[in-house]
C-alpha atoms as a PDB file:
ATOM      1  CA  UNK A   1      33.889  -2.051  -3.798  1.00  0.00           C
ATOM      2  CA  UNK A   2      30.583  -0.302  -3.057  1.00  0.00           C
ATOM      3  CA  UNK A   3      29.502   2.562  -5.339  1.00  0.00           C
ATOM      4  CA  UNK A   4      29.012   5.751  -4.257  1.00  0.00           C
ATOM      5  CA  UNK A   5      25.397   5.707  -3.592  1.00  0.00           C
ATOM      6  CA  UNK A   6      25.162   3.196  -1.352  1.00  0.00           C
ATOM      7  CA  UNK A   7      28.586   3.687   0.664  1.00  0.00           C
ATOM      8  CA  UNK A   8      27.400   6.111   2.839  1.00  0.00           C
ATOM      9  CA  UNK A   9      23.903   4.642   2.664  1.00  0.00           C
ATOM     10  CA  UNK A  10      21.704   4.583   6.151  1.00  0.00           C
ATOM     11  CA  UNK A  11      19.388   1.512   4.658  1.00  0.00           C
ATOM     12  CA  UNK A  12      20.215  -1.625   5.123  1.00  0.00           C
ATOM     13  CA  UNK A  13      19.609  -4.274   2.813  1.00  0.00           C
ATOM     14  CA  UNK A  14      16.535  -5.548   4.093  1.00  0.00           C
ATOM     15  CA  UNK A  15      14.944  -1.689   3.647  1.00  0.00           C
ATOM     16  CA  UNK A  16      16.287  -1.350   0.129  1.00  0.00           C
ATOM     17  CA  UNK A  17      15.058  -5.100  -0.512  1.00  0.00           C
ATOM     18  CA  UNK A  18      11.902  -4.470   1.158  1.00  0.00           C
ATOM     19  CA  UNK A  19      11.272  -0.830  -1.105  1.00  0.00           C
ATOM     20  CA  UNK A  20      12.513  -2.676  -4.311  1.00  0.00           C
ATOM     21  CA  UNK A  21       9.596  -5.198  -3.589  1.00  0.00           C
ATOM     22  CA  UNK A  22       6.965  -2.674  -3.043  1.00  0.00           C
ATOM     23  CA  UNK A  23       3.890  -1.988  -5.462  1.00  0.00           C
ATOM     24  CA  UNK A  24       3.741   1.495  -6.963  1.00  0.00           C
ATOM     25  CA  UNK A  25       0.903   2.638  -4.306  1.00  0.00           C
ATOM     26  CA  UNK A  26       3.140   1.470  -1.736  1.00  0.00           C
ATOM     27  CA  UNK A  27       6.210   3.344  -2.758  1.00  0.00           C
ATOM     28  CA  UNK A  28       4.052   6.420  -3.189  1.00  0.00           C
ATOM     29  CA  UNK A  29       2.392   6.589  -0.309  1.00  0.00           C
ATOM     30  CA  UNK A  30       5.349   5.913   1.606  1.00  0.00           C
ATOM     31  CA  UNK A  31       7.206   8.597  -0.436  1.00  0.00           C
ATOM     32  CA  UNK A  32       4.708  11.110   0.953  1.00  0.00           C
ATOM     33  CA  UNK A  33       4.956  10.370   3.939  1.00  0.00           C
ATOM     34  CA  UNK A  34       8.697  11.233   3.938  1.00  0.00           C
ATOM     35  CA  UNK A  35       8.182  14.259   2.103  1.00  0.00           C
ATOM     36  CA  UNK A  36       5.877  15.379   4.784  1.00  0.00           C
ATOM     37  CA  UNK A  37       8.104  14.502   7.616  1.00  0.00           C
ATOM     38  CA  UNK A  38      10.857  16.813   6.020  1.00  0.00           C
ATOM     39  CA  UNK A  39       8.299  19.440   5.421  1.00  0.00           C
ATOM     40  CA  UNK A  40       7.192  19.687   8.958  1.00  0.00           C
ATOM     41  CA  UNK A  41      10.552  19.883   9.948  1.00  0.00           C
ATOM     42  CA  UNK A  42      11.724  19.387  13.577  1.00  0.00           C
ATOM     43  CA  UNK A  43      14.384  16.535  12.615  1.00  0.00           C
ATOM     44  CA  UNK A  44      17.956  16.897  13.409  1.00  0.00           C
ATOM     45  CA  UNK A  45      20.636  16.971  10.106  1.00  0.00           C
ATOM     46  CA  UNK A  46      20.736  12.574  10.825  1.00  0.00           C
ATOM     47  CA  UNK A  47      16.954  12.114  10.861  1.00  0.00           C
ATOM     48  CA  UNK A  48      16.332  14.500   7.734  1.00  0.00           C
ATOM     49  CA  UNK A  49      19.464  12.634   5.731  1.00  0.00           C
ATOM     50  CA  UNK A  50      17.278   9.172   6.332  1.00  0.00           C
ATOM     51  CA  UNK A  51      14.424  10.776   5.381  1.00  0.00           C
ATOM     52  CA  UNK A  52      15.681  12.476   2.441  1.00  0.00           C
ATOM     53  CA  UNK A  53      17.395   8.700   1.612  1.00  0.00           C
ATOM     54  CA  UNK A  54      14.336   6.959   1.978  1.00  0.00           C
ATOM     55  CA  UNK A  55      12.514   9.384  -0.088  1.00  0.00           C
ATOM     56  CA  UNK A  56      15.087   8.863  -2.797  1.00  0.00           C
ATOM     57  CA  UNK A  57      15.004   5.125  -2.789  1.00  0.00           C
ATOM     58  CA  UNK A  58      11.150   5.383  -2.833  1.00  0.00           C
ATOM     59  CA  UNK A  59      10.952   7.649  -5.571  1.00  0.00           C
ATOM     60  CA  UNK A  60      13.146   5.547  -7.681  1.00  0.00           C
ATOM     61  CA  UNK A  61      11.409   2.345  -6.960  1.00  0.00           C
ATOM     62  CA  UNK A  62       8.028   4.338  -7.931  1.00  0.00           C
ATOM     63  CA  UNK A  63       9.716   5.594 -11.195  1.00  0.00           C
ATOM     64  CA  UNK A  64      11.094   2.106 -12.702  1.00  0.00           C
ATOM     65  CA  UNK A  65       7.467   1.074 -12.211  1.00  0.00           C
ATOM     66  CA  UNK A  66       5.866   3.755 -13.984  1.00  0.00           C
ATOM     67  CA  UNK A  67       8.514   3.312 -16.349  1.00  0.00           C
ATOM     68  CA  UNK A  68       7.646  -0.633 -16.651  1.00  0.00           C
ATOM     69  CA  UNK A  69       4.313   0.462 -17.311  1.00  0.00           C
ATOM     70  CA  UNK A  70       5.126   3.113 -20.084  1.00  0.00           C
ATOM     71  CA  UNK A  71       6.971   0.777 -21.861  1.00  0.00           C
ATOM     72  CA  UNK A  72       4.208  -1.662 -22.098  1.00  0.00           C
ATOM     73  CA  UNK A  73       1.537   0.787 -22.641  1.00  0.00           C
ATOM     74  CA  UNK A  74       4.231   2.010 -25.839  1.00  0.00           C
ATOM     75  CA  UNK A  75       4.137  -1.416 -27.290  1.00  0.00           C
ATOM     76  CA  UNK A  76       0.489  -2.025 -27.119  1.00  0.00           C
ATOM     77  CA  UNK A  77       0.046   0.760 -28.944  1.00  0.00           C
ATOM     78  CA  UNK A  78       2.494  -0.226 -31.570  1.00  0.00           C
ATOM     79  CA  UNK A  79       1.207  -3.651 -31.861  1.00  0.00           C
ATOM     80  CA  UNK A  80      -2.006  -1.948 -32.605  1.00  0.00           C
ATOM     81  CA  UNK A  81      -0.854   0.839 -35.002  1.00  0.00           C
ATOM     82  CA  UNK A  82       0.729  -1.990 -37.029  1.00  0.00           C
ATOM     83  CA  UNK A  83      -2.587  -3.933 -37.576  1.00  0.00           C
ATOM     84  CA  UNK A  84      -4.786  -0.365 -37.807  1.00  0.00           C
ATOM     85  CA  UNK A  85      -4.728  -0.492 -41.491  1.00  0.00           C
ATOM     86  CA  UNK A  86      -6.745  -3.950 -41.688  1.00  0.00           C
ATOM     87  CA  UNK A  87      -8.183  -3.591 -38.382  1.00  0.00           C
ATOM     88  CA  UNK A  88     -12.282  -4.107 -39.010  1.00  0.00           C
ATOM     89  CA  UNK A  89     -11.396  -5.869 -42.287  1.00  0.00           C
ATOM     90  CA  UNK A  90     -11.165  -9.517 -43.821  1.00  0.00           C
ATOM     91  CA  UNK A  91      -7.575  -8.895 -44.680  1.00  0.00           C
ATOM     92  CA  UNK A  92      -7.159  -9.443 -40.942  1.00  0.00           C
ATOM     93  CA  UNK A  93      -7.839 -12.756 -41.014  1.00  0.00           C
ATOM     94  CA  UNK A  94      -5.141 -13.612 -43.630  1.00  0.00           C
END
């Protein structure tokens, strides 16, 4: 059984497959682009919903990423707080 955000979904699979692939700029950009098209207005209640869907997708797509990256970022600077006490020392080299 499908869960309830994607039963009433208007993306196929190859769109959701297709955003889940995309790099961070790509999702962004793309993301702005539906914002604006929602901002201008002038879509009917169907063509704002897809927008509003794709926009949702995006922006989730663009968030695991920068979460990806946070979590890397977090345990670089672990790994180097660790070694900061003999960093620029000989104990280093033990």
């Amino acid at each position: 059984m499908a869960d309830q955000n994607t039963a009433a979904s208007t993306l196929t699979d190859d769109e959701r497959k297709a955003i889940a692939q995309m790099p961070y700029e790509e999702a962004r950009d793309k993301l702005i682009e539906a914002v604006q098209a929602l901002e201008a207005g002038g879509l009917n209640l169907d063509q704002s919903m897809r927008q509003w869907e794709v926009g949702e997708a995006l922006a989730q797509r663009a968030q695991t990423l920068l979460n990806e990256v946070r979590a890397k970022l977090d345990a670089a600077q672990n790994a180097q707080a660790a070694t900061a006490d003999t960093a620029g020392t000989q104990s280093n080299l033990d």
